[in-house]
Structure formats: structure tokens, C-alpha cells
Protein backbone atom coordinates (compact mmCIF):
# COMPACT_ATOMS: atom_id res chain seq x y z
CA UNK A 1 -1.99 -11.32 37.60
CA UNK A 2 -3.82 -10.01 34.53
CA UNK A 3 -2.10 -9.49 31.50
CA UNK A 4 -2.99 -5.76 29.94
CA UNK A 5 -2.56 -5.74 25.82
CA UNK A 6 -0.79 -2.89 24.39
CA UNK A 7 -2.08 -0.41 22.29
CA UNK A 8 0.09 -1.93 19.07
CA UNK A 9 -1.18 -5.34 19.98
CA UNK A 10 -4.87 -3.93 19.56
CA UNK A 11 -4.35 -2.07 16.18
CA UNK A 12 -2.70 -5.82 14.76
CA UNK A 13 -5.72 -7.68 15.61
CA UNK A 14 -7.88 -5.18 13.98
CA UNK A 15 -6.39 -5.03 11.03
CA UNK A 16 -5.84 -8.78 11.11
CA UNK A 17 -8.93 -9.23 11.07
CA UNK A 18 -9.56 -6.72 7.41
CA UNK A 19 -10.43 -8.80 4.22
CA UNK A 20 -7.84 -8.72 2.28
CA UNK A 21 -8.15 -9.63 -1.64
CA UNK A 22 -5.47 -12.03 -3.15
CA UNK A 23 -2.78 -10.26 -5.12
CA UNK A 24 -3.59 -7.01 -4.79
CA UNK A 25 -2.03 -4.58 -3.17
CA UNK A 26 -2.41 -0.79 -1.69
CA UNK A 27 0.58 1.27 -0.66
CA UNK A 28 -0.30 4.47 1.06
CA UNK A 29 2.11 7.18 0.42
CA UNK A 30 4.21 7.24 -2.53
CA UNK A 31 8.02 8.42 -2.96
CA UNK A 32 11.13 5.96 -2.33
CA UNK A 33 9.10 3.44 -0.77
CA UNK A 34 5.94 3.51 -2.80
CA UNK A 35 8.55 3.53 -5.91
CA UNK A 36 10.61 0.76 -5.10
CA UNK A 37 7.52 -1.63 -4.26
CA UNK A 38 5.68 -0.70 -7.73
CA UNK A 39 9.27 -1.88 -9.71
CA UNK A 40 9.28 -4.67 -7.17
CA UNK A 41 5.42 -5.84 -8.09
CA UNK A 42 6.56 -5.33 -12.11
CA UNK A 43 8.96 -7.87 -11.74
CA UNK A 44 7.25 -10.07 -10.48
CA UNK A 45 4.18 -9.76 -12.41
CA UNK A 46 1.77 -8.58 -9.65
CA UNK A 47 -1.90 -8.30 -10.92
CA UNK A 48 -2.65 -4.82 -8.95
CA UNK A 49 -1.19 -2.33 -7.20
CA UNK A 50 -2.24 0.88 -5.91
CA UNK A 51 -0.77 3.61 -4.58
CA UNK A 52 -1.58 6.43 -3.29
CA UNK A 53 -0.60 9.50 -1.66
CA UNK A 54 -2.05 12.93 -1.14
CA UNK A 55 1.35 14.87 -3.13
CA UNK A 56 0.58 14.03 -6.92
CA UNK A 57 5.16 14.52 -7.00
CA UNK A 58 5.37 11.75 -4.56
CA UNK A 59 3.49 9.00 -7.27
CA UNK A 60 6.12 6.69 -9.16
CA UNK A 61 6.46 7.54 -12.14
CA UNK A 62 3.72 6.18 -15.26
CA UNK A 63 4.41 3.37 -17.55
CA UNK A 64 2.01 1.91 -20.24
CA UNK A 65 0.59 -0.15 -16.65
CA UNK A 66 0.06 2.81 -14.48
CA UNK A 67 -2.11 6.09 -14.64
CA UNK A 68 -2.37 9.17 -12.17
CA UNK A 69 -6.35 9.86 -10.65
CA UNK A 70 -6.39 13.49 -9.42
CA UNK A 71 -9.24 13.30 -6.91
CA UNK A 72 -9.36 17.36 -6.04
């Protein structure tokens, strides 16, 4: 009997398989989520951190460490 994998099996490999560069980190979309992770990363002293999302009123707020790139 063969063994089919799923379709969520197939997107994890693939993006297993991404380079990834130590200590940085990209969060796509901004809002609670994209807020709590940027305070989180402050903390704890995380070199980089970018987020991004296509509503400029979903971005955490700036700090001395953060700026806002309009790309439109």
C-alpha cells in the first residue's frame, strides 16, 4: 500500500528546505501578532526583525530601533 503525502506535508518540506539566516527574523503581516513578537524580540535583544504587511496601520508602532518603508 503506498503512502500518498498531503498537501501540508509538501509545503513543510519546501520551506524546510529555505535558507534561513541566524537571528533574523521576518513576520508577514503586522497588528496583534506582528506587535507582540517585535516587544518579544526587544526583550530579548534580537539582532533583526522585519515586518511587514501591506496596511501601513497594521505596523507596530516606531521606536528609536524601528522605521516605516512605504513601498507605493
Amino acid at each position: 500500500m503506498k503512502c500518498e503525502t498531503s498537501a501540508v506535508d509538501e509545503k513543510i518540506s519546501s520551506l524546510e528546505k529555505i535558507p534561513v539566516i541566524k537571528n533574523y527574523y521576518l513576520v508577514l503581516g503586522g497588528g496583534k501578532i506582528g506587535t507582540n513578537f517585535l516587544e518579544y524580540a526587544r526583550k530579548n535583544k534580537y539582532p533583526f526583525v522585519l515586518v511587514t504587511d501591506k496596511d501601513e496601520m497594521h505596523l507596530p508602532q516606531g521606536s528609536q530601533t524601528s522605521s516605516k518603508l512605504k513601498t507605493s
